[in-house]
N, C-alpha and C. Protein backbone atom coordinates (compact mmCIF):
# COMPACT_ATOMS: atom_id res chain seq x y z
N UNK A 1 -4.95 -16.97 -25.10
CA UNK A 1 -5.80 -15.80 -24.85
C UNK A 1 -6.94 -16.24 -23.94
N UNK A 2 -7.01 -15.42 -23.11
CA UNK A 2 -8.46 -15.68 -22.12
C UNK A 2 -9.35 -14.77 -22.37
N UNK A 3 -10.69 -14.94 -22.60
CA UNK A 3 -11.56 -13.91 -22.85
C UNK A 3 -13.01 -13.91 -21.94
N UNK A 4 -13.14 -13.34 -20.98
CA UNK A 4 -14.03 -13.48 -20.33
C UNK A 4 -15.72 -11.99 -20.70
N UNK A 5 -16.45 -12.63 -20.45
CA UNK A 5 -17.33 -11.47 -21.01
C UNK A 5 -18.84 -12.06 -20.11
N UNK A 6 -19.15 -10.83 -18.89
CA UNK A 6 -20.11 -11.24 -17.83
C UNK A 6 -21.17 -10.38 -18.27
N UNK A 7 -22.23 -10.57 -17.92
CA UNK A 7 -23.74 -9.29 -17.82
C UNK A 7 -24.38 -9.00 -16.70
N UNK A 8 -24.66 -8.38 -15.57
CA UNK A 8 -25.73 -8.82 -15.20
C UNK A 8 -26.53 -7.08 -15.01
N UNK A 9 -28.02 -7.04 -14.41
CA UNK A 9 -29.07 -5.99 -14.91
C UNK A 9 -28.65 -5.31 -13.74
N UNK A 10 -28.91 -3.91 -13.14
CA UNK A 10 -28.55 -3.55 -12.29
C UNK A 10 -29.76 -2.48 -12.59
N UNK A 11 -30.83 -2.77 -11.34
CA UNK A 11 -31.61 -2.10 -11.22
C UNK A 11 -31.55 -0.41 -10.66
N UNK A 12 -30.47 0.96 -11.67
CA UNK A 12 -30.24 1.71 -11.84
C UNK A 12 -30.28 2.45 -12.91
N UNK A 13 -30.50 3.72 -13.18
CA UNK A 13 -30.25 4.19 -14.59
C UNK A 13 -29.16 3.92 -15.43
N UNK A 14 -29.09 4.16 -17.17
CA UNK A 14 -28.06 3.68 -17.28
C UNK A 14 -26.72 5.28 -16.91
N UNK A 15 -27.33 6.26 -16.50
CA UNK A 15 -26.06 7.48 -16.02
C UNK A 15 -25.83 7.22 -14.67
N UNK A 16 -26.63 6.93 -13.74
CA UNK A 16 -26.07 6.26 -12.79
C UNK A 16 -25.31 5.42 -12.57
N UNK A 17 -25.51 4.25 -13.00
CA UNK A 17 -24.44 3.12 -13.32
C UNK A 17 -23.17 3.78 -14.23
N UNK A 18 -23.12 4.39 -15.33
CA UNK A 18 -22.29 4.90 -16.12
C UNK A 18 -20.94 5.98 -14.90
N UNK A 19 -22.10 6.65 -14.28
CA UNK A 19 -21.35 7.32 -13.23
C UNK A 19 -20.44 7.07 -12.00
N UNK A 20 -20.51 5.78 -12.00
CA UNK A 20 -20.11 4.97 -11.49
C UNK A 20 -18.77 4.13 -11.85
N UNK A 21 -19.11 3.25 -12.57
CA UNK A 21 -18.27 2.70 -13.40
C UNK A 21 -17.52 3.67 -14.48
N UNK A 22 -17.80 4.50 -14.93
CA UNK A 22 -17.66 4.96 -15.80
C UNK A 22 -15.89 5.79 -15.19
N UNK A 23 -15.62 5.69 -13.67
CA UNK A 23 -14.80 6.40 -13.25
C UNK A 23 -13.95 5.00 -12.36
N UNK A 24 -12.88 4.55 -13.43
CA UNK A 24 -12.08 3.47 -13.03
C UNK A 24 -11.51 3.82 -11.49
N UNK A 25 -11.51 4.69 -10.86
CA UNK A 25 -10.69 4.55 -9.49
C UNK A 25 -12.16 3.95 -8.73
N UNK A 26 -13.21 3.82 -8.72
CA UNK A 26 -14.51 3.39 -8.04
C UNK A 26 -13.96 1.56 -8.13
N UNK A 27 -12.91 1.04 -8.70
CA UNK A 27 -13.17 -0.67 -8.83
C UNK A 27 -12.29 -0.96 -7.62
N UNK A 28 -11.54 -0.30 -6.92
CA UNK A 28 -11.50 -0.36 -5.36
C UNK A 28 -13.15 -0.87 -4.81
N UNK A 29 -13.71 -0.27 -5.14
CA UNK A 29 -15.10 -0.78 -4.14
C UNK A 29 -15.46 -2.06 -4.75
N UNK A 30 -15.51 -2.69 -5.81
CA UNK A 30 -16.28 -3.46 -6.27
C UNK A 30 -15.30 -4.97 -7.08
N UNK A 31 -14.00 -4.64 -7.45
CA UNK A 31 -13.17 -5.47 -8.10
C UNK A 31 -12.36 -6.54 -6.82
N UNK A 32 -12.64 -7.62 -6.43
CA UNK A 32 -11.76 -8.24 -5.89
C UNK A 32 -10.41 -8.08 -6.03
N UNK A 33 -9.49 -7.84 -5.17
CA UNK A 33 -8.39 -7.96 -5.66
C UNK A 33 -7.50 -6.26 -5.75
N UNK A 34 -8.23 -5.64 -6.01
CA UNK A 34 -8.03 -4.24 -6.86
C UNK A 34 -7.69 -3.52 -5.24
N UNK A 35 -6.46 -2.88 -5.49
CA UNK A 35 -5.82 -2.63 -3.43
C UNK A 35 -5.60 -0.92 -3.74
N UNK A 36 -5.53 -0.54 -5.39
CA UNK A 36 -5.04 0.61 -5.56
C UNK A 36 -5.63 1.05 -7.00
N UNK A 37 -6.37 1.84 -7.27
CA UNK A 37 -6.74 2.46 -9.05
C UNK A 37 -6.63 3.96 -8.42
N UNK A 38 -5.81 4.36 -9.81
CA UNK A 38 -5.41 5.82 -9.71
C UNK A 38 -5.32 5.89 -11.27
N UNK A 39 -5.86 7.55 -11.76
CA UNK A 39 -6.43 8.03 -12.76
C UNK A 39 -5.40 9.06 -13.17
N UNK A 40 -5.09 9.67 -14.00
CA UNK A 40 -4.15 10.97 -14.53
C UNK A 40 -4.95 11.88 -14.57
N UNK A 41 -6.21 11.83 -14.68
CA UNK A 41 -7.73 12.96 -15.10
C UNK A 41 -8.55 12.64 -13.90
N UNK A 42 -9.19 13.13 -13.19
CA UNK A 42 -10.67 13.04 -12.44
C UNK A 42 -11.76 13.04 -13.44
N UNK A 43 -12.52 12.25 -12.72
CA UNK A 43 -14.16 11.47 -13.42
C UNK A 43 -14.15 10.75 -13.94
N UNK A 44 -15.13 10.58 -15.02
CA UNK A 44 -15.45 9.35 -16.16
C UNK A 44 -14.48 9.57 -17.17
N UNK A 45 -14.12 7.92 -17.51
CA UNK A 45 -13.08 8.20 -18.41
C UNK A 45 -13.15 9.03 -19.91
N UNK A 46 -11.83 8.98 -20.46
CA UNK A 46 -11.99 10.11 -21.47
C UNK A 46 -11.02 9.19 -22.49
N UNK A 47 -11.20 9.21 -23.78
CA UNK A 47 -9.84 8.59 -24.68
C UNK A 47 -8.60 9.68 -23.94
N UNK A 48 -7.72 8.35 -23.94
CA UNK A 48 -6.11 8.86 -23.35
C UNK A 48 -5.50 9.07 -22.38
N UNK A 49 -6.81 8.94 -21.27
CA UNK A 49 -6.53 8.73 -20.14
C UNK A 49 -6.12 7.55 -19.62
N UNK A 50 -4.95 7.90 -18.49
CA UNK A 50 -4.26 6.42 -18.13
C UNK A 50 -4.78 6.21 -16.88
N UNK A 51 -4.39 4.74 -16.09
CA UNK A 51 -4.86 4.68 -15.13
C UNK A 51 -3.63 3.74 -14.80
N UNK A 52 -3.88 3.77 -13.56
CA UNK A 52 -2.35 2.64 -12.82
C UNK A 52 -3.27 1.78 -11.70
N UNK A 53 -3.13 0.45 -12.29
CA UNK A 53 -3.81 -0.48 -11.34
C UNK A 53 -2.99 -1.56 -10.38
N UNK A 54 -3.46 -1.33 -8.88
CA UNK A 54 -2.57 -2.34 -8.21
C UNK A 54 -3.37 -3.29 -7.64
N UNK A 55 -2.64 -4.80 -8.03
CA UNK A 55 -4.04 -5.38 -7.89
C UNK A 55 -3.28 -6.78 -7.23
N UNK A 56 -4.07 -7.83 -6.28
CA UNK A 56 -3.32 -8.93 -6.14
C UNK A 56 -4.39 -10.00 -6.87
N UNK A 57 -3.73 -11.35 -7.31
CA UNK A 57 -4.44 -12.11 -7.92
C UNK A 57 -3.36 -13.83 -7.72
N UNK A 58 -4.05 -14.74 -7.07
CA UNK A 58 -3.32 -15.59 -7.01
C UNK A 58 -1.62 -15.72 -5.92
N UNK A 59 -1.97 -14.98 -4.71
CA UNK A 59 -1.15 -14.36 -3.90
C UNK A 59 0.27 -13.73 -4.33
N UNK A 60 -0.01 -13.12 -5.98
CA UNK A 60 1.40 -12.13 -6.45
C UNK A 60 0.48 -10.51 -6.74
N UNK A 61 1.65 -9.90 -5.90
CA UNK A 61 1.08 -8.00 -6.61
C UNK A 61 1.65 -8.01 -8.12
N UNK A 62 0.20 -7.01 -8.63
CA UNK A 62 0.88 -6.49 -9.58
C UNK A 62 0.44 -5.03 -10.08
N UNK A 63 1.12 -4.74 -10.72
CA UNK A 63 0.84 -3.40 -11.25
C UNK A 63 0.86 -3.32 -12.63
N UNK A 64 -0.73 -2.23 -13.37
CA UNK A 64 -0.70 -2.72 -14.79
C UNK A 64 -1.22 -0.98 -14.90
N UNK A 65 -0.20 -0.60 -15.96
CA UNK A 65 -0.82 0.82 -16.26
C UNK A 65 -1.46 0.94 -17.57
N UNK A 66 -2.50 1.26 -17.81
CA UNK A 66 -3.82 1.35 -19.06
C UNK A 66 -3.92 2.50 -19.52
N UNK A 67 -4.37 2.69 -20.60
CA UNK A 67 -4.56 3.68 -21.53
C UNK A 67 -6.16 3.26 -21.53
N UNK A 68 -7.13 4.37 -21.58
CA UNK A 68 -8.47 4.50 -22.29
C UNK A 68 -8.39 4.51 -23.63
N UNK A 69 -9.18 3.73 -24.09
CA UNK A 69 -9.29 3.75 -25.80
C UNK A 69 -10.36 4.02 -26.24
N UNK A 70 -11.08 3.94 -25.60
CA UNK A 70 -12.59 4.42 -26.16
C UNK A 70 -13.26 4.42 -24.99
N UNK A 71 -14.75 6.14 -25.17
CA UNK A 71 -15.13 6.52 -24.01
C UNK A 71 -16.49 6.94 -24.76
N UNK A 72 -17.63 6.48 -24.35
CA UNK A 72 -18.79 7.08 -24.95
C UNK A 72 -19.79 7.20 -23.52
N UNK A 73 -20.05 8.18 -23.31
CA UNK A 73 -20.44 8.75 -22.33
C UNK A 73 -21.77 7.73 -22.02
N UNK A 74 -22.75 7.25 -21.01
CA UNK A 74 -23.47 6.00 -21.14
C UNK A 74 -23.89 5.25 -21.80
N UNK A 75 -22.49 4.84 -22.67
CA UNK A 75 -22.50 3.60 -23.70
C UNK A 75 -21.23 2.86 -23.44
N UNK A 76 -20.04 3.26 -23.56
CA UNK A 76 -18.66 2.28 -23.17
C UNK A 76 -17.67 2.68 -22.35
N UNK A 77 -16.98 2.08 -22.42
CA UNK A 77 -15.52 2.70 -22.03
C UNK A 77 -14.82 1.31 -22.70
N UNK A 78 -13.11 1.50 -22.86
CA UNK A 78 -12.39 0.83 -23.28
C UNK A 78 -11.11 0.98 -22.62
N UNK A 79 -10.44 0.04 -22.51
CA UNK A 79 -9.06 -0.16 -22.12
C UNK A 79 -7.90 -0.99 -22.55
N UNK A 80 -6.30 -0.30 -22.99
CA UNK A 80 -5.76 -1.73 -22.96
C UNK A 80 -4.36 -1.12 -22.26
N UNK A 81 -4.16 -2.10 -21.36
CA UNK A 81 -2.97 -2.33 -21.14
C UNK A 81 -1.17 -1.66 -21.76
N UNK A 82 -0.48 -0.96 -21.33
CA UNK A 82 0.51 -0.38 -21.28
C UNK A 82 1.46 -1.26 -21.11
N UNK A 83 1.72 -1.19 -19.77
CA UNK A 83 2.53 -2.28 -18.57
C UNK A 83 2.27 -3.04 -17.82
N UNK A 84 2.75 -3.67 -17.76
CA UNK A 84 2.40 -4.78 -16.72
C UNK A 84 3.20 -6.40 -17.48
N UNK A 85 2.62 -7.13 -16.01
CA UNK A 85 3.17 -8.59 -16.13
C UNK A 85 1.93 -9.63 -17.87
N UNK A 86 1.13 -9.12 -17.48
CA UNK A 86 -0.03 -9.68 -19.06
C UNK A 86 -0.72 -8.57 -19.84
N UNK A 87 -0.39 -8.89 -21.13
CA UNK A 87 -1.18 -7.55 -21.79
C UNK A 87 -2.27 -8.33 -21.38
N UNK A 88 -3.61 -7.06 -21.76
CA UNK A 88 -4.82 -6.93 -21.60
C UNK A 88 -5.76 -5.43 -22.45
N UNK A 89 -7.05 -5.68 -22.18
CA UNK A 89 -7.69 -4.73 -22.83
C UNK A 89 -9.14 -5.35 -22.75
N UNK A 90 -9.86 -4.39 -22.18
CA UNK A 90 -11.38 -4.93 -21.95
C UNK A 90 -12.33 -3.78 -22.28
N UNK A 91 -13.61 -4.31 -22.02
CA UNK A 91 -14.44 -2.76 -22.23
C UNK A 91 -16.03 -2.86 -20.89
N UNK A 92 -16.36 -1.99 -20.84
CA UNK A 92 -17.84 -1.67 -20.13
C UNK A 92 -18.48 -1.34 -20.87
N UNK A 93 -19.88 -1.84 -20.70
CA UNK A 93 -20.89 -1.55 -21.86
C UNK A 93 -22.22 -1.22 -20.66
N UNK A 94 -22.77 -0.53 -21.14
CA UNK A 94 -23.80 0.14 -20.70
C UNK A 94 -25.27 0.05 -21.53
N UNK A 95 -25.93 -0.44 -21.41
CA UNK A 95 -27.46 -0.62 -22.26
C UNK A 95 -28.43 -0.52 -21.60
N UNK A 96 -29.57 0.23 -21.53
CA UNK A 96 -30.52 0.59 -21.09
C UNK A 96 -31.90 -0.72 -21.04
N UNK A 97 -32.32 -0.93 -20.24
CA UNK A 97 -33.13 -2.53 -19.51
C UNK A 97 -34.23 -2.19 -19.18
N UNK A 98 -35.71 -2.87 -19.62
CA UNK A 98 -36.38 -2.13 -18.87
C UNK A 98 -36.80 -2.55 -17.35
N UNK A 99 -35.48 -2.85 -17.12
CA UNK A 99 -35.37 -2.85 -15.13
C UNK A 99 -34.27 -1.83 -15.08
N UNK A 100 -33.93 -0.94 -15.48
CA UNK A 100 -32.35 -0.50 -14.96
C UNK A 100 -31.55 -0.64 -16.34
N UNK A 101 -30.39 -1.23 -16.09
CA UNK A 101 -29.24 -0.95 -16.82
C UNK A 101 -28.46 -2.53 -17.14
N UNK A 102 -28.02 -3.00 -18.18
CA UNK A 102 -27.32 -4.10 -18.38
C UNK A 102 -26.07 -3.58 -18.69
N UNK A 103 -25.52 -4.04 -17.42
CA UNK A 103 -24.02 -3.59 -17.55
C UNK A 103 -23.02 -4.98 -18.02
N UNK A 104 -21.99 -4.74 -19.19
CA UNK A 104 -21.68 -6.01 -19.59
C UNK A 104 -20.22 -5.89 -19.52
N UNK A 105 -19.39 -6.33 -18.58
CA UNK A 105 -17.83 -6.09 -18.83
C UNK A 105 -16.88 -7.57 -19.20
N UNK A 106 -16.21 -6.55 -20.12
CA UNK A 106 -15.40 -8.37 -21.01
C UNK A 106 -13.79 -7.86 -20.64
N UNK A 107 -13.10 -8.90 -20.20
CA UNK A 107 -11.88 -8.69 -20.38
C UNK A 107 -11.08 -9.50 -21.26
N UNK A 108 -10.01 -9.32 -21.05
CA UNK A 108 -8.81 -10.40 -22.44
C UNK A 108 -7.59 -10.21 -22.41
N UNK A 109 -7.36 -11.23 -21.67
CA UNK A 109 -5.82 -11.28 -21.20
C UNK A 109 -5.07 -12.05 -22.26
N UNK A 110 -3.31 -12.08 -22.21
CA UNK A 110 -2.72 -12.77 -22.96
C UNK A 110 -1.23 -13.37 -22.15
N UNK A 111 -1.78 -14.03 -21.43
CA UNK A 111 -0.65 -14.30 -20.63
C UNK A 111 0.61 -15.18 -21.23
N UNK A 112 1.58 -15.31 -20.57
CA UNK A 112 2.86 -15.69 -21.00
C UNK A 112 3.72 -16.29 -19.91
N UNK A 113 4.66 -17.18 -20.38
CA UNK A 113 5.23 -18.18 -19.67
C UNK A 113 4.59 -18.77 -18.60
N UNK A 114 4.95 -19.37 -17.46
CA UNK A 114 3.78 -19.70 -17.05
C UNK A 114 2.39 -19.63 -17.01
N UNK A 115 1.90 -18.06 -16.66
CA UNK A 115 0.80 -18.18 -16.98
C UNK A 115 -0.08 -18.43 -17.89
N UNK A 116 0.94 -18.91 -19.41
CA UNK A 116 0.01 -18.94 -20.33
C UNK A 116 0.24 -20.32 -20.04
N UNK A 117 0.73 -21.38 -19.63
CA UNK A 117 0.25 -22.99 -19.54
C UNK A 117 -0.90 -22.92 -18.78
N UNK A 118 -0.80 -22.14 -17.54
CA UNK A 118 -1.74 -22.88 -16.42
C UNK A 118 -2.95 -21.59 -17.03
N UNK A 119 -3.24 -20.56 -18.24
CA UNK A 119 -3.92 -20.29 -18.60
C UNK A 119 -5.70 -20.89 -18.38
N UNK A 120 -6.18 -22.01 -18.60
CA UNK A 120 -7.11 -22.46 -18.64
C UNK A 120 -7.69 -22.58 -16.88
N UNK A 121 -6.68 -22.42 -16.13
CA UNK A 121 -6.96 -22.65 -14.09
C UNK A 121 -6.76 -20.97 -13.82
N UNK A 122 -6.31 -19.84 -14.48
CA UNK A 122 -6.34 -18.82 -14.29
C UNK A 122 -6.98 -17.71 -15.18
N UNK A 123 -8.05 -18.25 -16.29
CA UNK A 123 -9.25 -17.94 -16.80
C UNK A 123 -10.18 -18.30 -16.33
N UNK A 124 -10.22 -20.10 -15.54
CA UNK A 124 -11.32 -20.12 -14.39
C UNK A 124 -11.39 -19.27 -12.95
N UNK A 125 -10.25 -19.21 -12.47
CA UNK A 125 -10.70 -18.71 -11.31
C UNK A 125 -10.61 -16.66 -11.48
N UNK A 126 -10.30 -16.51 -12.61
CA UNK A 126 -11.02 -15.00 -13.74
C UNK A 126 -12.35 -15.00 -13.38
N UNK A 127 -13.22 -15.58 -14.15
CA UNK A 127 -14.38 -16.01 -14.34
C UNK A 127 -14.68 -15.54 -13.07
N UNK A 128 -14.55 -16.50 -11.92
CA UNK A 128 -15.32 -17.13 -10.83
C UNK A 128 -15.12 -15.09 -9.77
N UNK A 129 -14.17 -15.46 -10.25
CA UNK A 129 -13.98 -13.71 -9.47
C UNK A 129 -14.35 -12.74 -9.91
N UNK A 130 -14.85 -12.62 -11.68
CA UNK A 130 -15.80 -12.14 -11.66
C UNK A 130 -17.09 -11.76 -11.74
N UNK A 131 -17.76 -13.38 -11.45
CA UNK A 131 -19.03 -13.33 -11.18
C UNK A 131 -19.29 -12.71 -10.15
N UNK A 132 -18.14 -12.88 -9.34
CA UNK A 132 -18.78 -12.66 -7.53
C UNK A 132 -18.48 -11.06 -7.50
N UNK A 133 -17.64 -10.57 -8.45
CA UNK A 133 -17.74 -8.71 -8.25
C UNK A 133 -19.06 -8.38 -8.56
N UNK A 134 -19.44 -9.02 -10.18
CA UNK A 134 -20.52 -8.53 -10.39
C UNK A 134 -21.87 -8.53 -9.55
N UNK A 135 -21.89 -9.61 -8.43
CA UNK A 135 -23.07 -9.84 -8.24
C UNK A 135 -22.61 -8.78 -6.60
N UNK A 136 -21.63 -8.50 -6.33
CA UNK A 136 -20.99 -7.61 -5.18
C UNK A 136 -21.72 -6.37 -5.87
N UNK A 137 -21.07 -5.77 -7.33
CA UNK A 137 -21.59 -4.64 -7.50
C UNK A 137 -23.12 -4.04 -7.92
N UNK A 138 -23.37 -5.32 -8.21
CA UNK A 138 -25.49 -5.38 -8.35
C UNK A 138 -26.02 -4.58 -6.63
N UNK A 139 -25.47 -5.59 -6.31
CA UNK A 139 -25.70 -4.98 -4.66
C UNK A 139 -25.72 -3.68 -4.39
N UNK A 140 -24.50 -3.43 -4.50
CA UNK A 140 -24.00 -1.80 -3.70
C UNK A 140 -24.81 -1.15 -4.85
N UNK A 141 -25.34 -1.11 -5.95
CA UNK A 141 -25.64 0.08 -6.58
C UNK A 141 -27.05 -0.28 -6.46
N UNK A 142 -28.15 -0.98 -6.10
CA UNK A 142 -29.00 -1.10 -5.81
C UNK A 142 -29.52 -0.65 -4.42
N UNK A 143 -28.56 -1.21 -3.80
CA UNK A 143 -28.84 -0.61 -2.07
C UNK A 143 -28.04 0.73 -1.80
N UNK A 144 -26.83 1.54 -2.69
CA UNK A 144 -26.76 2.19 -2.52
C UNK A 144 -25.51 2.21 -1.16
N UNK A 145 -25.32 1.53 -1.03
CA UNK A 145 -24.03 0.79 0.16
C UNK A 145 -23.09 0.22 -0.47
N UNK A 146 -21.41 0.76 -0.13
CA UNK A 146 -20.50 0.37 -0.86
C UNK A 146 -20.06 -0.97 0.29
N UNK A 147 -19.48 -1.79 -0.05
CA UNK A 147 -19.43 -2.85 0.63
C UNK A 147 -18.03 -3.35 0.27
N UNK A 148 -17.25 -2.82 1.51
CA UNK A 148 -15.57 -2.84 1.28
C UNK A 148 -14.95 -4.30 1.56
């Protein structure tokens, strides 16, 4: 199991930020990797809503379709995994800062056959990719510039 879990403050409200994130086809702008997110519902997510993610990681495509599991309007969202090559299931957290907003997203993969040996070199370079979204998406929602 890989479990990654980042923070950083994002000098925005927390419905701004929520408004944002809160609507999984927006991680095109901000998720390395992420080439395609498509929703069954428009807006912020809702329990039961699916989403279909196409994403490259480690020069293989893949495609992973998610279910929402939990949705609290600027407090979480939740996800796990349907299909795809690794289950998964993560969440967004939203907490109010008094700079803005501490946005905290954890993921948790469970990879298999190969990837679960070389697990520990593909939870690091997890990590490393998503420090650098987060500090990508501090940006754009501060300056207000999406940065493709």
């Amino acid at each position: 199991m890989i479990t990654i879990r980042l923070s950083t403050v994002i000098q925005r409200s927390v419905a701004d930020v929520y408004d944002f994130l809160g609507c999984y086809e927006n991680d095109i702008h901000w998720r390395t990797g992420v080439v395609d997110m498509q929703q069954n519902t428009s807006g912020t997510a809702r329990i039961g809503m699916e989403t279909r993610e196409v994403m490259t990681f480690m020069g293989s495509r893949t495609v992973t379709t998610a279910n929402v599991i939990a949705a609290e309007t600027n407090r979480r969202t939740a996800f796990r995994s349907v299909e795809g090559p690794v289950k998964a299931w993560g969440q967004r957290l939203f907490e109010k800062h008094p700079t803005g907003t501490r946005f905290t997203y954890e993921l948790n993969l469970e990879p298999t056959g190969i990837l679960a040996l070389l697990s520990p070199i593909v939870g690091y370079l997890f990590r490393q990719q998503m420090t650098s979204d987060l500090s990508k998406l501090k940006l754009q929602l501060e300056t207000g510039q999406l940065i493709q």
